[in-house]
Every structure is written in structure tokens, then in C-alpha cells.
N, C-alpha and C. Protein backbone atom coordinates (compact mmCIF):
# COMPACT_ATOMS: atom_id res chain seq x y z
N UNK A 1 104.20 90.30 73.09
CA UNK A 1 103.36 90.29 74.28
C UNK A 1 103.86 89.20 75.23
N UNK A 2 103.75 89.21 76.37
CA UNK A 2 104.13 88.66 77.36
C UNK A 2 103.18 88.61 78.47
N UNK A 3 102.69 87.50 79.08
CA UNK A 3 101.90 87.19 80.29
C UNK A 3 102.18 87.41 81.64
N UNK A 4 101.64 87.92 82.66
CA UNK A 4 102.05 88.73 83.61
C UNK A 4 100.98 88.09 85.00
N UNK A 5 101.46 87.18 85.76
CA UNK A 5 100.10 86.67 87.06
C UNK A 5 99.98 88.07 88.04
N UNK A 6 99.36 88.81 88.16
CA UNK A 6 98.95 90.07 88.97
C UNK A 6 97.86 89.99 89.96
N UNK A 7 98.55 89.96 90.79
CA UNK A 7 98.15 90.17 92.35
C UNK A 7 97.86 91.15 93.13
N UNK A 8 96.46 91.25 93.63
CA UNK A 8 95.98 92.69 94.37
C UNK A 8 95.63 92.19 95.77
N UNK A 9 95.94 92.80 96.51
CA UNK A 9 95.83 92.09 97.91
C UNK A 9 94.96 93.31 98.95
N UNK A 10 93.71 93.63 99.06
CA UNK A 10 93.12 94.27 100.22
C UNK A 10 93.52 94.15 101.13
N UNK A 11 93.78 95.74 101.98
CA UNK A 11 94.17 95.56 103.25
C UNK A 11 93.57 96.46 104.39
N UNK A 12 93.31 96.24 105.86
CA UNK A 12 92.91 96.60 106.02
C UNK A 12 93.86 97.86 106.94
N UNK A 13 93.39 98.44 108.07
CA UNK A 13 94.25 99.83 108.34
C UNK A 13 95.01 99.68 109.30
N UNK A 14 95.02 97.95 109.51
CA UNK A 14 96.28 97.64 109.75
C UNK A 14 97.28 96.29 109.39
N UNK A 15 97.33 96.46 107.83
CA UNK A 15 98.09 96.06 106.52
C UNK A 15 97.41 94.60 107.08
N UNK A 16 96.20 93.84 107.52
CA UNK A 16 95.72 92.62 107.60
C UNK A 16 95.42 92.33 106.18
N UNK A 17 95.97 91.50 105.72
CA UNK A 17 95.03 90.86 104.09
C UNK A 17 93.59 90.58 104.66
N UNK A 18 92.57 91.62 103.76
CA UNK A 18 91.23 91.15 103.98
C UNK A 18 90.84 90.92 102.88
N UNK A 19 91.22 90.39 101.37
CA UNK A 19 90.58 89.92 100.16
C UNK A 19 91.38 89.96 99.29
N UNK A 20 91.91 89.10 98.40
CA UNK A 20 92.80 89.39 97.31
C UNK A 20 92.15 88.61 95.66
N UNK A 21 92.66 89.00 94.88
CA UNK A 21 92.41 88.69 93.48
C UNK A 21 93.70 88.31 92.52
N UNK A 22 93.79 87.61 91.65
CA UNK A 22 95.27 87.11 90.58
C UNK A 22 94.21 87.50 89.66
N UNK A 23 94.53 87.33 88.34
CA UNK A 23 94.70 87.30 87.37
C UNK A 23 95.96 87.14 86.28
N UNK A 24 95.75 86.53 85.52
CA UNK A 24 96.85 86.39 84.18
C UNK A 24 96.26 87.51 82.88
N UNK A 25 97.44 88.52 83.06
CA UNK A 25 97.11 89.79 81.75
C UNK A 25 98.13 89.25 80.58
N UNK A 26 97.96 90.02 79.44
CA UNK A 26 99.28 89.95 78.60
C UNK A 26 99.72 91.39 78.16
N UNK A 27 100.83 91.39 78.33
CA UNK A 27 101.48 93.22 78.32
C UNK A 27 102.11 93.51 76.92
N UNK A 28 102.55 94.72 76.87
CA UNK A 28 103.63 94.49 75.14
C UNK A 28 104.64 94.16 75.87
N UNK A 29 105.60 94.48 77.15
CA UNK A 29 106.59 94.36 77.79
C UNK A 29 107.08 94.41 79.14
N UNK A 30 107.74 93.48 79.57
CA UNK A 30 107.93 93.47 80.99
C UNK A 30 108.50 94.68 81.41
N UNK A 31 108.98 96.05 80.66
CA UNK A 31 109.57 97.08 80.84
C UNK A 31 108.67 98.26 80.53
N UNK A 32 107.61 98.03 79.80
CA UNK A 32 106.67 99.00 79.50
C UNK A 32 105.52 98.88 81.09
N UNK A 33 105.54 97.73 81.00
CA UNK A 33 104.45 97.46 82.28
C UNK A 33 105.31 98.32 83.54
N UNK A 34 106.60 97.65 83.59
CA UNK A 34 106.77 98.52 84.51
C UNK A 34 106.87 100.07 84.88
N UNK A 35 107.23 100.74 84.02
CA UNK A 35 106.84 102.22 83.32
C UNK A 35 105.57 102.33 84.14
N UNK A 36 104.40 101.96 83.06
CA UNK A 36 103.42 102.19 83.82
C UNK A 36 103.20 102.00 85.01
N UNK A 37 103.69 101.71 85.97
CA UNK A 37 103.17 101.38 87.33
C UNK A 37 103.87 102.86 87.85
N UNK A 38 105.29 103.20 87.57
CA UNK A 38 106.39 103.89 88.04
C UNK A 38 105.32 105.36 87.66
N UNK A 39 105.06 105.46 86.32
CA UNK A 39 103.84 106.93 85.95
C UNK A 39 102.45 106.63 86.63
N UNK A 40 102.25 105.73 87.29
CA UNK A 40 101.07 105.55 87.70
C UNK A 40 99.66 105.82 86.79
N UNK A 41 99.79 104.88 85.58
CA UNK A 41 99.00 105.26 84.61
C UNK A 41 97.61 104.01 84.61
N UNK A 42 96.99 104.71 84.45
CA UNK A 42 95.47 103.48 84.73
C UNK A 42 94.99 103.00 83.36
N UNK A 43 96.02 101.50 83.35
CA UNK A 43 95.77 101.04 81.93
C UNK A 43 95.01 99.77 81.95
N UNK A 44 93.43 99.54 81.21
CA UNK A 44 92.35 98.50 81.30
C UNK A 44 93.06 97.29 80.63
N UNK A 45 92.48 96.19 81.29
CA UNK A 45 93.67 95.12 80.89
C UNK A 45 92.35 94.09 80.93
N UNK A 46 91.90 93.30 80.03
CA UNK A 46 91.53 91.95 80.17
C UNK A 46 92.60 90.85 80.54
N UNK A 47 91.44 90.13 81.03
CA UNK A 47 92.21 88.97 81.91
C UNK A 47 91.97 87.53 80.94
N UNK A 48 93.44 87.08 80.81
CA UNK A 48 93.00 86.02 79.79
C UNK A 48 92.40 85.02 80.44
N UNK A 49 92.39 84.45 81.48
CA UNK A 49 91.67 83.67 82.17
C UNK A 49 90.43 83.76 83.17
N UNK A 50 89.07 83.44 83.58
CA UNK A 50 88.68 84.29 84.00
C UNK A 50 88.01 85.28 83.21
N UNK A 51 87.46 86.29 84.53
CA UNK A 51 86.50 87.42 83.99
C UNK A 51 86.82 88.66 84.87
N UNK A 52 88.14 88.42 85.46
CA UNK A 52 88.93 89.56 86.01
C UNK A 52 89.21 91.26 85.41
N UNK A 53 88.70 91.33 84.43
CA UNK A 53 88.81 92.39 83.64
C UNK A 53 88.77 93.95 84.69
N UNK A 54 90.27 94.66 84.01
CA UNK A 54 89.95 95.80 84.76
C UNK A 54 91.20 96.95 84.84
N UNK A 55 91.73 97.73 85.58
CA UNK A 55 92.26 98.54 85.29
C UNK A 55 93.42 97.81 86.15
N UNK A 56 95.12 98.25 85.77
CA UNK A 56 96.31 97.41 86.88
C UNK A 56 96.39 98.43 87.75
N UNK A 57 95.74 99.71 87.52
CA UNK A 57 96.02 100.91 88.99
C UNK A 57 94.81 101.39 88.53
N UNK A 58 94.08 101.94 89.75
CA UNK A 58 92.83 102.72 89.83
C UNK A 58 93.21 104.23 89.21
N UNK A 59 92.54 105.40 88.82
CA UNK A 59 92.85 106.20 88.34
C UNK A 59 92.65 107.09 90.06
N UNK A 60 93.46 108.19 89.66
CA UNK A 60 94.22 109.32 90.94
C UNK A 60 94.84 108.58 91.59
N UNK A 61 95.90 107.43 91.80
CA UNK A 61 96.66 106.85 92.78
C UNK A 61 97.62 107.13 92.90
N UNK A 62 98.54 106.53 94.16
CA UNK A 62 99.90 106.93 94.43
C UNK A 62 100.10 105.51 94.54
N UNK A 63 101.45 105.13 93.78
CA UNK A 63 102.02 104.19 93.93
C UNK A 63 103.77 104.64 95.45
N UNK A 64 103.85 103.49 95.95
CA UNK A 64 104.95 103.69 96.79
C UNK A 64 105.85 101.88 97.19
N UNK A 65 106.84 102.22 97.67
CA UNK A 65 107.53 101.27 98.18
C UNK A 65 107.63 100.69 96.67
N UNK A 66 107.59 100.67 95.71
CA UNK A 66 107.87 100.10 94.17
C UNK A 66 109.48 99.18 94.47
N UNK A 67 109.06 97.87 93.97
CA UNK A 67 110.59 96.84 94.12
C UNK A 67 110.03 96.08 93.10
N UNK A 68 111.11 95.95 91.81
CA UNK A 68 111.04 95.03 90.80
C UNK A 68 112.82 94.47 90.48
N UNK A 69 112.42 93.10 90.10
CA UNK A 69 113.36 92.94 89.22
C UNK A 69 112.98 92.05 88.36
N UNK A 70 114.04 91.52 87.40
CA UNK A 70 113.51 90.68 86.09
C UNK A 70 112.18 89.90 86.18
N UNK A 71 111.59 89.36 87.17
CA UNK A 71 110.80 88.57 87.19
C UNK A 71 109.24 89.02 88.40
N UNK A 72 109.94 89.80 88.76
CA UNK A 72 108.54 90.34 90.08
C UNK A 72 108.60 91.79 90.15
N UNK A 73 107.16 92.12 90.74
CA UNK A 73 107.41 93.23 91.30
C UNK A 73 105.82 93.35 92.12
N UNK A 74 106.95 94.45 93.47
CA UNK A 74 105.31 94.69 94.04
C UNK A 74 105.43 96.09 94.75
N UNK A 75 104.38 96.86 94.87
CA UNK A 75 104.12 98.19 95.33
C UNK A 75 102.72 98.08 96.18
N UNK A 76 102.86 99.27 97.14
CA UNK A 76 101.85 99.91 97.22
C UNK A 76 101.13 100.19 96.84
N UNK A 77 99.45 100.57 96.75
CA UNK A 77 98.80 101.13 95.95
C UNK A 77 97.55 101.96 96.97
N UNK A 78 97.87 103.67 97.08
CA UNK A 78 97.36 103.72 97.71
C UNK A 78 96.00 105.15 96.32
N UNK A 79 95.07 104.37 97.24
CA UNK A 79 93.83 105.01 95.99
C UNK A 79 93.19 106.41 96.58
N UNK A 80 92.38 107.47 95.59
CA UNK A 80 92.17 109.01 95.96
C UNK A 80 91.96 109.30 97.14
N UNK A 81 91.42 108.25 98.40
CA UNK A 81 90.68 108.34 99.42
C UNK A 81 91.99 108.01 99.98
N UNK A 82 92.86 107.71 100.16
CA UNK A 82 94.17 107.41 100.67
C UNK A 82 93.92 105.42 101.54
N UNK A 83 92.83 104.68 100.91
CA UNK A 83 93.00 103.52 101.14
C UNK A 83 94.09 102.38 100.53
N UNK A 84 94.50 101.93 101.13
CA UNK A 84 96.24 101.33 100.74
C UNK A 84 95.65 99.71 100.48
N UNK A 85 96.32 99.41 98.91
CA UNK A 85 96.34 97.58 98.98
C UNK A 85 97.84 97.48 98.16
N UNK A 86 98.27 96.36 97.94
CA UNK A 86 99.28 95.66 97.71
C UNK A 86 99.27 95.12 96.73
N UNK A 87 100.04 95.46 95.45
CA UNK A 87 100.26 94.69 94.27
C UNK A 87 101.53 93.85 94.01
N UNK A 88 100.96 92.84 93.29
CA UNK A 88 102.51 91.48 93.53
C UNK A 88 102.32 91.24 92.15
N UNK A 89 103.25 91.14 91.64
CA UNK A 89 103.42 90.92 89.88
C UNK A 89 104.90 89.79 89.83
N UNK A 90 104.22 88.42 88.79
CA UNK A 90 105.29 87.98 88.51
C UNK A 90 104.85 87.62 87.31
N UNK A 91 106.24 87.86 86.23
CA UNK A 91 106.56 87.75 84.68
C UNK A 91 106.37 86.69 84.61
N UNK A 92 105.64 85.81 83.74
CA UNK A 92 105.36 84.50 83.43
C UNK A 92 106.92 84.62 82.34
N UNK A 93 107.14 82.37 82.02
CA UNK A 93 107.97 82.33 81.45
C UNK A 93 107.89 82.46 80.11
């Protein structure tokens, strides 16, 4: 398992940050996590710090603009209603 700081950033309909949230999850893998984001799979994740508890993608979403490498990654996240926020992921050491 591996620790993951995950970043959700509200936006509004015109990409203004209007609210964001972190949390620290722990994953089986920095390569499985990413999988899941790429299948857009809505997997419940407690938050080890905190009381952030919750899903890393809402269920019916479209993920887009997806950019990772060894240590980050961030996408789009746009949810059933077609409202768009911003996810920022970096691999703890």
C-alpha cells in the first residue's frame, strides 16, 4: 500500500476554483490507482487523516485531459449532469 495526497478542486462554468478538498488515501498501487481513474471506476476510499471519506470518482463520470507521471496526476472530472471539477494527485514518498 502506498499513500496518495488527492485533490478535488470545484469549479465553476468558468473553470474559477470555487471550493476544494485534499485528503491522504492509501492505494495497493500507484499503477492500479491509476487504472482506475483511466476505467473511470468509483472506488470508496477512507481518508487516513481527517474524515474525508468517500469515493476518488463519482459514479457515471467522464474522466478527460488525464496527465500522469511517476509522481502526479491530474484530470478532469466531469460528473452525470456534465458539471466539471479537477483532480490533482501526488504519490507520497
Amino acid at each position: 500500500m502506498i499513500k496518495v495526497i488527492e485533490t478535488n478542486l470545484s469549479l465553476d462554468s468558468y473553470d474559477n476554483i470555487v471550493d476544494h478538498q485534499s485528503r491522504v488515501i492509501e492505494v495497493e498501487s500507484w499503477e492500479k490507482f491509476i487504472n482506475e481513474i483511466k476505467e473511470c471506476k468509483s472506488m470508496y476510499r477512507n481518508s487516513i487523516l481527517g474524515c474525508l471519506d468517500g469515493c476518488s470518482i463519482p459514479r457515471k463520470s467522464e474522466v478527460k485531459n488525464l496527465k500522469y507521471d511517476d509522481y502526479h496526476l491530474s484530470c478532469d472530472i466531469y460528473n452525470y449532469v456534465g458539471v466539471k471539477s479537477k483532480k490533482l494527485v501526488y504519490k507520497g514518498l
